[in-house]
N, C-alpha and C. Protein backbone atom coordinates (compact mmCIF):
# COMPACT_ATOMS: atom_id res chain seq x y z
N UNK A 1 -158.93 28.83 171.27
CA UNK A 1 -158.94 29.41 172.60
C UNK A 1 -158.43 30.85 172.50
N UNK A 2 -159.08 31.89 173.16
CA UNK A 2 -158.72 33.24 172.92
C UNK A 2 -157.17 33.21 173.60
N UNK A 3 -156.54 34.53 173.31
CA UNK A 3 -155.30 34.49 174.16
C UNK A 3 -155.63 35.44 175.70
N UNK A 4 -155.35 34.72 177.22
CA UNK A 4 -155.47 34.92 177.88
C UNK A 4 -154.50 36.23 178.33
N UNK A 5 -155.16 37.22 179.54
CA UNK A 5 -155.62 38.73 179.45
C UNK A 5 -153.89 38.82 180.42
N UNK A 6 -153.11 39.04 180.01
CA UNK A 6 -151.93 39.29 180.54
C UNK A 6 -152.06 39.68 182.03
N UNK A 7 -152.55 40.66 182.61
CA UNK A 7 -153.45 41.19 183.90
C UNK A 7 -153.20 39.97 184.90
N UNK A 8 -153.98 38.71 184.09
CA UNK A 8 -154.31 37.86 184.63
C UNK A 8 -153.68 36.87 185.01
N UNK A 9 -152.67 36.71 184.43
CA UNK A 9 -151.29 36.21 184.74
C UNK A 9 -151.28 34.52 184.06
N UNK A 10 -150.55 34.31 183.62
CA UNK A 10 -150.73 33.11 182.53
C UNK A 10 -150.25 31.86 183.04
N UNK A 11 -150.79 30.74 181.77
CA UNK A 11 -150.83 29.38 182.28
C UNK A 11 -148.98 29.00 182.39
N UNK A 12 -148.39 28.45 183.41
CA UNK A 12 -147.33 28.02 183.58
C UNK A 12 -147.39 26.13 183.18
N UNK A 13 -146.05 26.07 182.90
CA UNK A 13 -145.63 24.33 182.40
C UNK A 13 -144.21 24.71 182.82
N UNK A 14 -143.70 23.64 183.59
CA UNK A 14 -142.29 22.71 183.54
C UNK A 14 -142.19 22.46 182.13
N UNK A 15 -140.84 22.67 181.75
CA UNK A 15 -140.38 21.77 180.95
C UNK A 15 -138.91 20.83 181.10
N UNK A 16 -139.42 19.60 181.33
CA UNK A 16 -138.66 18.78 182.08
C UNK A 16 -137.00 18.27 180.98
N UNK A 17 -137.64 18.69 180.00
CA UNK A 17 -135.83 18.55 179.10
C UNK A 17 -135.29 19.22 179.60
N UNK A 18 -135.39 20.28 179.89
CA UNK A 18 -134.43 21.36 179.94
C UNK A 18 -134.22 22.26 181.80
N UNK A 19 -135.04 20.81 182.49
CA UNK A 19 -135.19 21.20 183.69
C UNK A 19 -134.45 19.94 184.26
N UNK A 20 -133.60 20.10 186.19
CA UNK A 20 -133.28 18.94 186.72
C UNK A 20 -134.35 17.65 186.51
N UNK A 21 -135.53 18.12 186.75
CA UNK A 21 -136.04 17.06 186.59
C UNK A 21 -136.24 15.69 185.56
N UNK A 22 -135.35 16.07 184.74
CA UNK A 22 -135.10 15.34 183.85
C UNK A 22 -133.74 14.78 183.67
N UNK A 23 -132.67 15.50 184.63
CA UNK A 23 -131.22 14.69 184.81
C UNK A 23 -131.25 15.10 186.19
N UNK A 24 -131.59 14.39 187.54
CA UNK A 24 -131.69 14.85 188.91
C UNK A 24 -130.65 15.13 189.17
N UNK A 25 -130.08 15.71 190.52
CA UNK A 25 -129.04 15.38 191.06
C UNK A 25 -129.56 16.08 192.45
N UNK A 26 -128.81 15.53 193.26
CA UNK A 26 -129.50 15.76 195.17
C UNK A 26 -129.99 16.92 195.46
N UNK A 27 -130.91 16.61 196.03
CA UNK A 27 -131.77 17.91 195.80
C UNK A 27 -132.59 18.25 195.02
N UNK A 28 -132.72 17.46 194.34
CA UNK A 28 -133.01 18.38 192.94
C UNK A 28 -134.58 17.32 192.47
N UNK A 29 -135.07 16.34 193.24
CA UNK A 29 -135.69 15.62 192.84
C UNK A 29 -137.00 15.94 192.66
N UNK A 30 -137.53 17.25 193.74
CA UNK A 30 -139.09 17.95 193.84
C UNK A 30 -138.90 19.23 192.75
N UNK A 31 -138.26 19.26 191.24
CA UNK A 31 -138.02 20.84 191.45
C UNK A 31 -139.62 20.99 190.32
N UNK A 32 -139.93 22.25 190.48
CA UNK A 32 -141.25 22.57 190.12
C UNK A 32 -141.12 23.81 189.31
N UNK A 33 -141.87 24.12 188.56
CA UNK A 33 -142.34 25.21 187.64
C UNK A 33 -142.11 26.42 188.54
N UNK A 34 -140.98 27.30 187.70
CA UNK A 34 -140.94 29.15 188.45
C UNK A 34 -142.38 29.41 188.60
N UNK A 35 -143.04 30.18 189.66
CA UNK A 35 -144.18 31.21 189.83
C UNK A 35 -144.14 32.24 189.22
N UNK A 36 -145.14 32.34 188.27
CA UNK A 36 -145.13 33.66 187.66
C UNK A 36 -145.14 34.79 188.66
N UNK A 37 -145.63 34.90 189.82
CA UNK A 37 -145.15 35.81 190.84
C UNK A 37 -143.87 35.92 191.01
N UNK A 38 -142.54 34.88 190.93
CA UNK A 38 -141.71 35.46 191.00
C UNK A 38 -140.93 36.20 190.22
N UNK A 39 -141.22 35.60 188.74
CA UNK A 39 -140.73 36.33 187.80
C UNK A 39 -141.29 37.38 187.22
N UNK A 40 -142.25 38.37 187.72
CA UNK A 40 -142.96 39.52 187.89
C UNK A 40 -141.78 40.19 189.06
N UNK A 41 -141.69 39.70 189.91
CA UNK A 41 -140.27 40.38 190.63
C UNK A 41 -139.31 40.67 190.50
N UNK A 42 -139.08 39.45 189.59
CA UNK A 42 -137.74 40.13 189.24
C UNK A 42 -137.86 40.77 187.66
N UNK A 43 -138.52 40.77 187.40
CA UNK A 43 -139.14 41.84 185.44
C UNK A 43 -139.41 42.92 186.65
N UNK A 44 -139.64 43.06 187.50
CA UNK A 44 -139.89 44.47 188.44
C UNK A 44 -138.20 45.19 189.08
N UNK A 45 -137.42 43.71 189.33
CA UNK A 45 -136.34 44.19 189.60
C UNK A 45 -135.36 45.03 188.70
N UNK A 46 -135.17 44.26 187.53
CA UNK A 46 -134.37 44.17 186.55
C UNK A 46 -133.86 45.52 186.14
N UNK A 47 -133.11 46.23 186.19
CA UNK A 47 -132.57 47.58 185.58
C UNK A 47 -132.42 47.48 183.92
N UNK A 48 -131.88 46.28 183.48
CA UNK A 48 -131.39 46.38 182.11
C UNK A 48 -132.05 45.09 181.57
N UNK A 49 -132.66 45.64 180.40
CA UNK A 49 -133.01 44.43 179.70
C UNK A 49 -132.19 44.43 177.79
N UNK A 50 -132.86 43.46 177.39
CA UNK A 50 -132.16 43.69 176.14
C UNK A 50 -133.43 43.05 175.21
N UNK A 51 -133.39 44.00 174.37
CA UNK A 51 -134.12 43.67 173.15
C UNK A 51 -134.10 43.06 172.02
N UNK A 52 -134.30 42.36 171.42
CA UNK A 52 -134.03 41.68 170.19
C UNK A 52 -135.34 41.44 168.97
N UNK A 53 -134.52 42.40 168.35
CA UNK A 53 -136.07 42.62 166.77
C UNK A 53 -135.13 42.43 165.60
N UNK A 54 -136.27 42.15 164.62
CA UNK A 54 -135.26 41.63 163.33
C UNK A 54 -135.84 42.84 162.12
N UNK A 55 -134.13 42.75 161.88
CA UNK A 55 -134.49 43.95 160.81
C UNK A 55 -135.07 43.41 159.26
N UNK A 56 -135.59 43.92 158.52
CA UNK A 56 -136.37 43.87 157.16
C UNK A 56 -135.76 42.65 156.87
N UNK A 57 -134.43 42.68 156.22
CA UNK A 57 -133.52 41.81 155.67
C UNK A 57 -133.43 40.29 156.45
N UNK A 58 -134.33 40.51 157.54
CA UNK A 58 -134.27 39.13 158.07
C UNK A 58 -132.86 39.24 159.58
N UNK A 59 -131.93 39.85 159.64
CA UNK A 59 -130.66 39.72 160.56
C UNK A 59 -131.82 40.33 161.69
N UNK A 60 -130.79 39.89 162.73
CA UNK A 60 -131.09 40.32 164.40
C UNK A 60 -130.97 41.27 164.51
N UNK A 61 -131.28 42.24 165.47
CA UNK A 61 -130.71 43.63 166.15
C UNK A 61 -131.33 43.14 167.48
N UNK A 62 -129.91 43.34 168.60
CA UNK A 62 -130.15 43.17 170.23
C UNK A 62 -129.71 44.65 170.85
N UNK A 63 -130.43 45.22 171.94
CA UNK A 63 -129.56 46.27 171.66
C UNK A 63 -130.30 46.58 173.80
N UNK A 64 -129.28 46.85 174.40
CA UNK A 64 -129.75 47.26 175.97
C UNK A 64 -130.81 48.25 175.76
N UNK A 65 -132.25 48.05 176.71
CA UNK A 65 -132.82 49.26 177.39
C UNK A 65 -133.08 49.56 178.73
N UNK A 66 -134.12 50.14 179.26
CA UNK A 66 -134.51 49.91 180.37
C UNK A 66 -136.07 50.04 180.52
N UNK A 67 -136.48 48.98 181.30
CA UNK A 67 -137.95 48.46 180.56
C UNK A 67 -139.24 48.69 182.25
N UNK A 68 -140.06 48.94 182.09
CA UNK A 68 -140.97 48.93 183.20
C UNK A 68 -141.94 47.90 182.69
N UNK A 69 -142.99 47.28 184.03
CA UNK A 69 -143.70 46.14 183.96
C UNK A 69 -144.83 47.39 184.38
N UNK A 70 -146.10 47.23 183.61
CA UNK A 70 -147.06 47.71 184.36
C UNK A 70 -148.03 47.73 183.26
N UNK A 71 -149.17 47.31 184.56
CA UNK A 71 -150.55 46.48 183.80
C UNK A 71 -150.37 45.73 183.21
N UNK A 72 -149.81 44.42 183.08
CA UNK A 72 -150.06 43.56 181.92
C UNK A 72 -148.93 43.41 181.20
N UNK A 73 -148.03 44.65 180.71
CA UNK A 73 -147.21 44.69 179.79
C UNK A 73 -145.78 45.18 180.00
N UNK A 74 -144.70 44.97 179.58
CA UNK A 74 -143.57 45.21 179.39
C UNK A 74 -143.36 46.74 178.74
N UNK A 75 -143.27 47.69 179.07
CA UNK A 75 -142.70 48.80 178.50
C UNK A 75 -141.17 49.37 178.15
N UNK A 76 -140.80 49.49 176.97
CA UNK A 76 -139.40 50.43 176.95
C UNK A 76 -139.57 51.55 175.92
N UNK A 77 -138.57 51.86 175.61
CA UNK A 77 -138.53 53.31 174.80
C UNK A 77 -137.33 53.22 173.73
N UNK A 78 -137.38 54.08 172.46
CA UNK A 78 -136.64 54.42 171.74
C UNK A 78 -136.84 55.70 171.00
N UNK A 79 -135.89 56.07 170.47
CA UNK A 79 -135.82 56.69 169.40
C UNK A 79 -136.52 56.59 167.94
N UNK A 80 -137.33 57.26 168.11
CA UNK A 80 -137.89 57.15 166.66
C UNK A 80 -136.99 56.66 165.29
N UNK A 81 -136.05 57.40 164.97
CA UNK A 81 -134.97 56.75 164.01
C UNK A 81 -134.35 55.59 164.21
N UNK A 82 -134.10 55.23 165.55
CA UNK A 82 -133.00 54.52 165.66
C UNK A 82 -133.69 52.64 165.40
N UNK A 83 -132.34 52.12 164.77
CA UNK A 83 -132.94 50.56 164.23
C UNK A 83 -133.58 49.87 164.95
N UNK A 84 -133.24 49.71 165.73
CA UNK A 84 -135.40 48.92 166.91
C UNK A 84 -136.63 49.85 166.74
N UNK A 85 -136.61 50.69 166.34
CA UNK A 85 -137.91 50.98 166.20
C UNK A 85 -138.10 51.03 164.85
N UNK A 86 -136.82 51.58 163.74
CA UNK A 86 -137.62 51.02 162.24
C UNK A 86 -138.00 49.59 162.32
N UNK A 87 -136.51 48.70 162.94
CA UNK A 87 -137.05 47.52 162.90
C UNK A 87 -138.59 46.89 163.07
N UNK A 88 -139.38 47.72 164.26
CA UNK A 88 -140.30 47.27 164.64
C UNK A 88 -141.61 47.89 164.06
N UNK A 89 -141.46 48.83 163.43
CA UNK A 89 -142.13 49.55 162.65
C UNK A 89 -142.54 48.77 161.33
N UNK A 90 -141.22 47.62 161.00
CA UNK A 90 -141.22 46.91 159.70
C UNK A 90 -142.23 45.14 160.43
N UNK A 91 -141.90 44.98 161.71
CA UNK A 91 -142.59 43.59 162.46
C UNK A 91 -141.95 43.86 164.03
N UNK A 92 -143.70 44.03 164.44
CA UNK A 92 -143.45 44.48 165.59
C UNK A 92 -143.21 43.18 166.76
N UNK A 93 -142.49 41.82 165.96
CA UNK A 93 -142.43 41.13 167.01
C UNK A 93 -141.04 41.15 167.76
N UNK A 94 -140.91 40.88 169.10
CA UNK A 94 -139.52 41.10 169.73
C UNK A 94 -139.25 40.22 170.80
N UNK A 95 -138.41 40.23 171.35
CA UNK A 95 -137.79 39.74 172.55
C UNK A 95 -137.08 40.61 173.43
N UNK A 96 -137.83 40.75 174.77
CA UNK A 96 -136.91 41.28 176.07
C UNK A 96 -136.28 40.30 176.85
N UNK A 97 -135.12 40.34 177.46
CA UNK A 97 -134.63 39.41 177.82
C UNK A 97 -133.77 40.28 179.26
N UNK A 98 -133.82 39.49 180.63
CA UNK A 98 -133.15 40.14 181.43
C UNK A 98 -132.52 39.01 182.11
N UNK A 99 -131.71 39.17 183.25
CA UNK A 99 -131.15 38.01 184.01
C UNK A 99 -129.72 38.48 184.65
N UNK A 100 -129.20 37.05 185.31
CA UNK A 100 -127.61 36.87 185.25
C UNK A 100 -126.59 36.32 184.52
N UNK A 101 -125.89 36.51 184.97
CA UNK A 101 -124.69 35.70 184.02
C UNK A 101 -124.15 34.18 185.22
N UNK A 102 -124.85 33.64 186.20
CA UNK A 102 -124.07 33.22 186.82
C UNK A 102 -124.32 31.32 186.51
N UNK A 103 -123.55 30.96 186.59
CA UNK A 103 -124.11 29.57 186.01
C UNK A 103 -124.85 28.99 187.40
N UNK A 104 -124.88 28.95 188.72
CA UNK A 104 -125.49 28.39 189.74
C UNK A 104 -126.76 28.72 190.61
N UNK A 105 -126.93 30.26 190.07
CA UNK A 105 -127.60 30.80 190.92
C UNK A 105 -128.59 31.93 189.88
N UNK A 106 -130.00 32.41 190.03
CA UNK A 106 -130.53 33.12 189.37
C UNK A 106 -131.76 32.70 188.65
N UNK A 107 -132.42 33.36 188.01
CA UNK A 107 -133.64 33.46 186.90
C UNK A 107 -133.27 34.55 185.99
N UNK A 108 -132.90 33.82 184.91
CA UNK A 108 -133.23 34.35 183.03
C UNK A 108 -134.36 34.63 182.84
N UNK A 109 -134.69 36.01 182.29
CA UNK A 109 -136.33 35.71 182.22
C UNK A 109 -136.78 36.35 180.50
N UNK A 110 -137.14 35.63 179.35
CA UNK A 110 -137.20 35.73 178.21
C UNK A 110 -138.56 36.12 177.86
N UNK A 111 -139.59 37.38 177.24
CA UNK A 111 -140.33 37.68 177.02
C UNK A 111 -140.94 38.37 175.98
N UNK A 112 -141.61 37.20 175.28
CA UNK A 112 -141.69 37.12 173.72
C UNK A 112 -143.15 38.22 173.27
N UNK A 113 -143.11 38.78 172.49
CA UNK A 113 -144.63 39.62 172.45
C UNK A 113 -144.79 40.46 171.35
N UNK A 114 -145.28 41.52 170.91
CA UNK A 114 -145.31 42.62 169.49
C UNK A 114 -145.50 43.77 170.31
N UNK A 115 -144.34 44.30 170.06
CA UNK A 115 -144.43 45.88 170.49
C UNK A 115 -145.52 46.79 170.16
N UNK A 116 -145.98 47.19 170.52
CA UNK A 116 -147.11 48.40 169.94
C UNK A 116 -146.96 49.69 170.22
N UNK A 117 -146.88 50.83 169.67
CA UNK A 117 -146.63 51.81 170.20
C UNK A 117 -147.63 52.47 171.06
N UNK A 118 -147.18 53.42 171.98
CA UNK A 118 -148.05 53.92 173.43
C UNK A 118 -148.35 54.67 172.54
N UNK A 119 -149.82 55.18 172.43
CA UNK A 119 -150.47 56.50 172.05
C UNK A 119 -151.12 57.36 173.05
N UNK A 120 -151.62 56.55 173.65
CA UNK A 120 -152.91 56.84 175.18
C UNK A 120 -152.12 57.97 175.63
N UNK A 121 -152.58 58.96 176.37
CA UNK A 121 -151.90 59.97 177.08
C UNK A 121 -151.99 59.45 178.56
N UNK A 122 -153.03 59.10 179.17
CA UNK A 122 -153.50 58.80 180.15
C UNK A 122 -152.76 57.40 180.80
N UNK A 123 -152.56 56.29 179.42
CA UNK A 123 -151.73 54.93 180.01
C UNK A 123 -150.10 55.94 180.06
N UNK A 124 -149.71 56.99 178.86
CA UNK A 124 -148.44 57.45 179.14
C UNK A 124 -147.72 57.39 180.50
N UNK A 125 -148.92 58.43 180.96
CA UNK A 125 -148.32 59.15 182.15
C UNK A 125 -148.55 57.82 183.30
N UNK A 126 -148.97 57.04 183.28
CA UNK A 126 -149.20 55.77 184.46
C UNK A 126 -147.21 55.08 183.93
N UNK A 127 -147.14 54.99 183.03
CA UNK A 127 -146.04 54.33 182.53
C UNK A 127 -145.03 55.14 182.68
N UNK A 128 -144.93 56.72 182.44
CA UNK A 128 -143.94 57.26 183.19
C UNK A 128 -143.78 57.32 184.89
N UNK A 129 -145.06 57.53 185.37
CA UNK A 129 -144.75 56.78 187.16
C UNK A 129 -143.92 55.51 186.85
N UNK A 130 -144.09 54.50 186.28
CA UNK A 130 -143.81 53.02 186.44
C UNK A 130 -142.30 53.64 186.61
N UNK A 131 -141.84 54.42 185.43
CA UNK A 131 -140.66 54.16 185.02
C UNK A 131 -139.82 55.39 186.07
N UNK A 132 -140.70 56.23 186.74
CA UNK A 132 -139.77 57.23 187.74
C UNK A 132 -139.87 56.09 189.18
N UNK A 133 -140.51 55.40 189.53
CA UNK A 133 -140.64 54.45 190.77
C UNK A 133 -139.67 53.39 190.18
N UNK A 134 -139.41 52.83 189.26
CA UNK A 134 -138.83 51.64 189.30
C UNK A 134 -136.73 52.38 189.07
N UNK A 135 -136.76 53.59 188.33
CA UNK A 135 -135.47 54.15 188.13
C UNK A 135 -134.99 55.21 188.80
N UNK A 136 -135.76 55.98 189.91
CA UNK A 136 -135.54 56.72 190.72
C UNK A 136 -134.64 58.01 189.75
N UNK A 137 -134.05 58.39 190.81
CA UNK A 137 -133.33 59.72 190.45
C UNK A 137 -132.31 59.52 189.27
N UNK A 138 -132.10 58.02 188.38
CA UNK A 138 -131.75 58.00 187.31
C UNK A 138 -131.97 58.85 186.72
N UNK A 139 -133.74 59.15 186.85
CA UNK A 139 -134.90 59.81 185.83
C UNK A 139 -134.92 61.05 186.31
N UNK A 140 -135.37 61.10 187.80
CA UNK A 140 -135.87 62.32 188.24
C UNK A 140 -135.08 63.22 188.76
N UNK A 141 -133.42 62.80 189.13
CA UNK A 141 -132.62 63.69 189.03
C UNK A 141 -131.63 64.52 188.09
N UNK A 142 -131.45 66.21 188.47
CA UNK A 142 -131.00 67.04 187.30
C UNK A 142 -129.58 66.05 186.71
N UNK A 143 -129.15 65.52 187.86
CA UNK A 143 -128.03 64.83 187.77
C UNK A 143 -127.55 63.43 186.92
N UNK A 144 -129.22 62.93 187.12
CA UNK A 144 -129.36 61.45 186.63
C UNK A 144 -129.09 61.20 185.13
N UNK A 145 -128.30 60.21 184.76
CA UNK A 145 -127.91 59.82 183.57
C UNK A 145 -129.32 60.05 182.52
N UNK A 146 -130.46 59.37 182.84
CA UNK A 146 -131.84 59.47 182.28
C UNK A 146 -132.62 60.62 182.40
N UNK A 147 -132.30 61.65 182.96
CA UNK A 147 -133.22 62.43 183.39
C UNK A 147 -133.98 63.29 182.12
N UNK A 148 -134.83 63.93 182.34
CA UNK A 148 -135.87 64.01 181.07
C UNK A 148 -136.89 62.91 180.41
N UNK A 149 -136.31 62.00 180.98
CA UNK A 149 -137.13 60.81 180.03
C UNK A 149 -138.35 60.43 179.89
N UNK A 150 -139.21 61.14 181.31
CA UNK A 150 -140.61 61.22 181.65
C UNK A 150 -141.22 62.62 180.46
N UNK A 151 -140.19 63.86 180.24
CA UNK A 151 -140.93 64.75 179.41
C UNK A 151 -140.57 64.21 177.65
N UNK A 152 -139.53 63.27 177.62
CA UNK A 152 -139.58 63.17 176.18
C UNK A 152 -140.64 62.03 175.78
N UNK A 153 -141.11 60.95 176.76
CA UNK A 153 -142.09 60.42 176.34
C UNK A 153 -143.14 61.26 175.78
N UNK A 154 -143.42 62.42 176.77
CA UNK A 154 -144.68 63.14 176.72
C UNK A 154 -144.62 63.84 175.04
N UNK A 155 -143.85 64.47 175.43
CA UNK A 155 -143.38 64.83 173.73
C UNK A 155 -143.29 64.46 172.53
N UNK A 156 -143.26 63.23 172.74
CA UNK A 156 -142.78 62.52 171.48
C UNK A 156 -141.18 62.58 170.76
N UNK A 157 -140.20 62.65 171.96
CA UNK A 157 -138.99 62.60 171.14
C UNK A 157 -138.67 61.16 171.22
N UNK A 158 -139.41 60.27 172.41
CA UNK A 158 -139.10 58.71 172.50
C UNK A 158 -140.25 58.19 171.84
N UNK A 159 -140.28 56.83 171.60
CA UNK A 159 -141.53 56.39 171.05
C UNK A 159 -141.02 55.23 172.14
N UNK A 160 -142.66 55.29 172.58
CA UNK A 160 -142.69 54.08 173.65
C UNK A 160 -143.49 52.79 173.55
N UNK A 161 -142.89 51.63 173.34
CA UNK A 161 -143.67 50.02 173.19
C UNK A 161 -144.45 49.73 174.10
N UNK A 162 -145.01 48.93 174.02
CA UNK A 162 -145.88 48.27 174.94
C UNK A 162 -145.71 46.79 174.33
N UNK A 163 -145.14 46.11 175.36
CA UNK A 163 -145.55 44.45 175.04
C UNK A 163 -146.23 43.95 175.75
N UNK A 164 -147.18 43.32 175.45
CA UNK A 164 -147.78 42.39 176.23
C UNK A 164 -147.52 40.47 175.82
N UNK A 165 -147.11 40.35 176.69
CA UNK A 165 -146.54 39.02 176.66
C UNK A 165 -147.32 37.44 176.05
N UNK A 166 -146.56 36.73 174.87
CA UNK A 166 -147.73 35.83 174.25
C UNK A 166 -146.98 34.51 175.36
N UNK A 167 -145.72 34.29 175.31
CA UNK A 167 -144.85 33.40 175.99
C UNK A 167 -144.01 34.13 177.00
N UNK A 168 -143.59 33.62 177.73
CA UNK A 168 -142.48 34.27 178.74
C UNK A 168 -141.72 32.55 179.07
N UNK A 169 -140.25 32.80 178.94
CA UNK A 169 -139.64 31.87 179.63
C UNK A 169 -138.53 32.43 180.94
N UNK A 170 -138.88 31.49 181.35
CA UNK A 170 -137.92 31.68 182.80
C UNK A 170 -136.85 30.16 183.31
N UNK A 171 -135.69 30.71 183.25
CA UNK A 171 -134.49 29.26 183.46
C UNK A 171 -134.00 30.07 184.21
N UNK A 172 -134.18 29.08 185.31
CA UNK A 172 -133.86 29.11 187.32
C UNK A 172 -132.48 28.31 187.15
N UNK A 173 -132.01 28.69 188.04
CA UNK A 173 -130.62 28.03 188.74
C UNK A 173 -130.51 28.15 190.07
N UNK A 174 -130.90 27.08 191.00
CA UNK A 174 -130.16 26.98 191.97
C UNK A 174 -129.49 26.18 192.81
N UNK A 175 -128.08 26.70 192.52
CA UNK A 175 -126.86 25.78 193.11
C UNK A 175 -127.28 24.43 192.97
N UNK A 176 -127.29 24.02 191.35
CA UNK A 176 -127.42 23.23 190.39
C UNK A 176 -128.65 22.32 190.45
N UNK A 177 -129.69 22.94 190.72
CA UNK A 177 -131.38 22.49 190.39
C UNK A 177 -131.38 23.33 189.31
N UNK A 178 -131.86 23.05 188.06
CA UNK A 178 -132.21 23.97 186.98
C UNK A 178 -133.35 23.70 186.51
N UNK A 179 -134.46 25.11 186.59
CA UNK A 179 -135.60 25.28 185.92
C UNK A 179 -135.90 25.74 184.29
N UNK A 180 -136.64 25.40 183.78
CA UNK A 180 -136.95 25.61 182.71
C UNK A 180 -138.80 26.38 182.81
N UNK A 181 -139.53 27.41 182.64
CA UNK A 181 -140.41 27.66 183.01
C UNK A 181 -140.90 28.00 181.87
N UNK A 182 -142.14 27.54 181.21
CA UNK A 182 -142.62 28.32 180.32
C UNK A 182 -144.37 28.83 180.37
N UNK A 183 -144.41 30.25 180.66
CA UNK A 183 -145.70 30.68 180.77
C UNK A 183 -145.98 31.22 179.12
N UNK A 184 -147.22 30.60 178.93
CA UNK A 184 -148.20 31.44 178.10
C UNK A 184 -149.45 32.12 178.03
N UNK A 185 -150.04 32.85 177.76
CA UNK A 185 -150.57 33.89 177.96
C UNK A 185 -151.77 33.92 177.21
């Protein structure tokens, strides 16, 4: 079966081990598979995500970015030198990962895929909108911690990924219904 067109938004499954539905408790007896619509909301919400690529030697590297959703794919940025991008340079497979910390309440949302680097000029500049609309005057102000970040894409002082998603998981909490969601793509 080919792998289905990210765009298009992928096949969802419960998974009931790791969901109430498999240890109930009140309330908790109808609980159903996250909507990939919602977890597109909140991968739209999310300010900080975290990355996780493995370096040559086999060890982890996790390291905070800040990531835009658009068309299909997960976007963030790095530094050309810096170890997530040799890392990924060496296997471009990774993990973004965003969420809460709260044990009762929320969606984890885990998104598995191979970075590719942006070359397109034309997808660039759509992906720097993504990333001045979703970070505001982070980016676009003289003031903002990020600011520049739309001309160093252009430049090439960032090198920018593109994931497009093979799996995505999503583990819901609410006020102790727990989801387990797994879309593939």
């Amino acid at each position: 079966m080919p792998p289905q067109d990210p765009a298009e938004g992928p096949t969802t499954e419960l998974d009931a081990r790791y969901s109430s539905a498999l240890n109930p408790r009140p309330g908790a007896g109808d609980v159903t598979a996250t909507a990939w619509s919602r977890a597109l909301r909140e991968l739209d919400a999310a300010e900080i995500f975290w990355v996780s690529t493995v370096r040559p030697d086999g060890r982890l590297h996790v390291t905070p970015v800040l990531a835009a959703w658009h068309d299909g794919r997960l976007y963030f940025s790095t530094g050309a030198g810096e170890q997530k991008a040799r890392n990924l340079a060496h296997d471009g497979h990774c993990a973004l990962t965003t969420g809460g910390n709260s044990l009762t309440r929320g969606l984890d949302l885990v998104v598995e895929g191979r970075a590719e680097p942006l070359t397109d000029p034309a997808v660039m500049e759509q992906v720097i909108a993504a990333y001045e609309a979703k970070y505001g005057a982070h980016i676009t102000s003289p003031e903002g911690p990020f600011h520049g970040l739309g001309d160093a894409f252009r430049k090439g002082d960032a090198v920018v990924f593109a994931v497009a998603p093979a799996t995505a998981y999503g583990f819901g909490r609410d006020d102790g219904t727990y989801t387990h969601t797994r879309w593939t793509f």
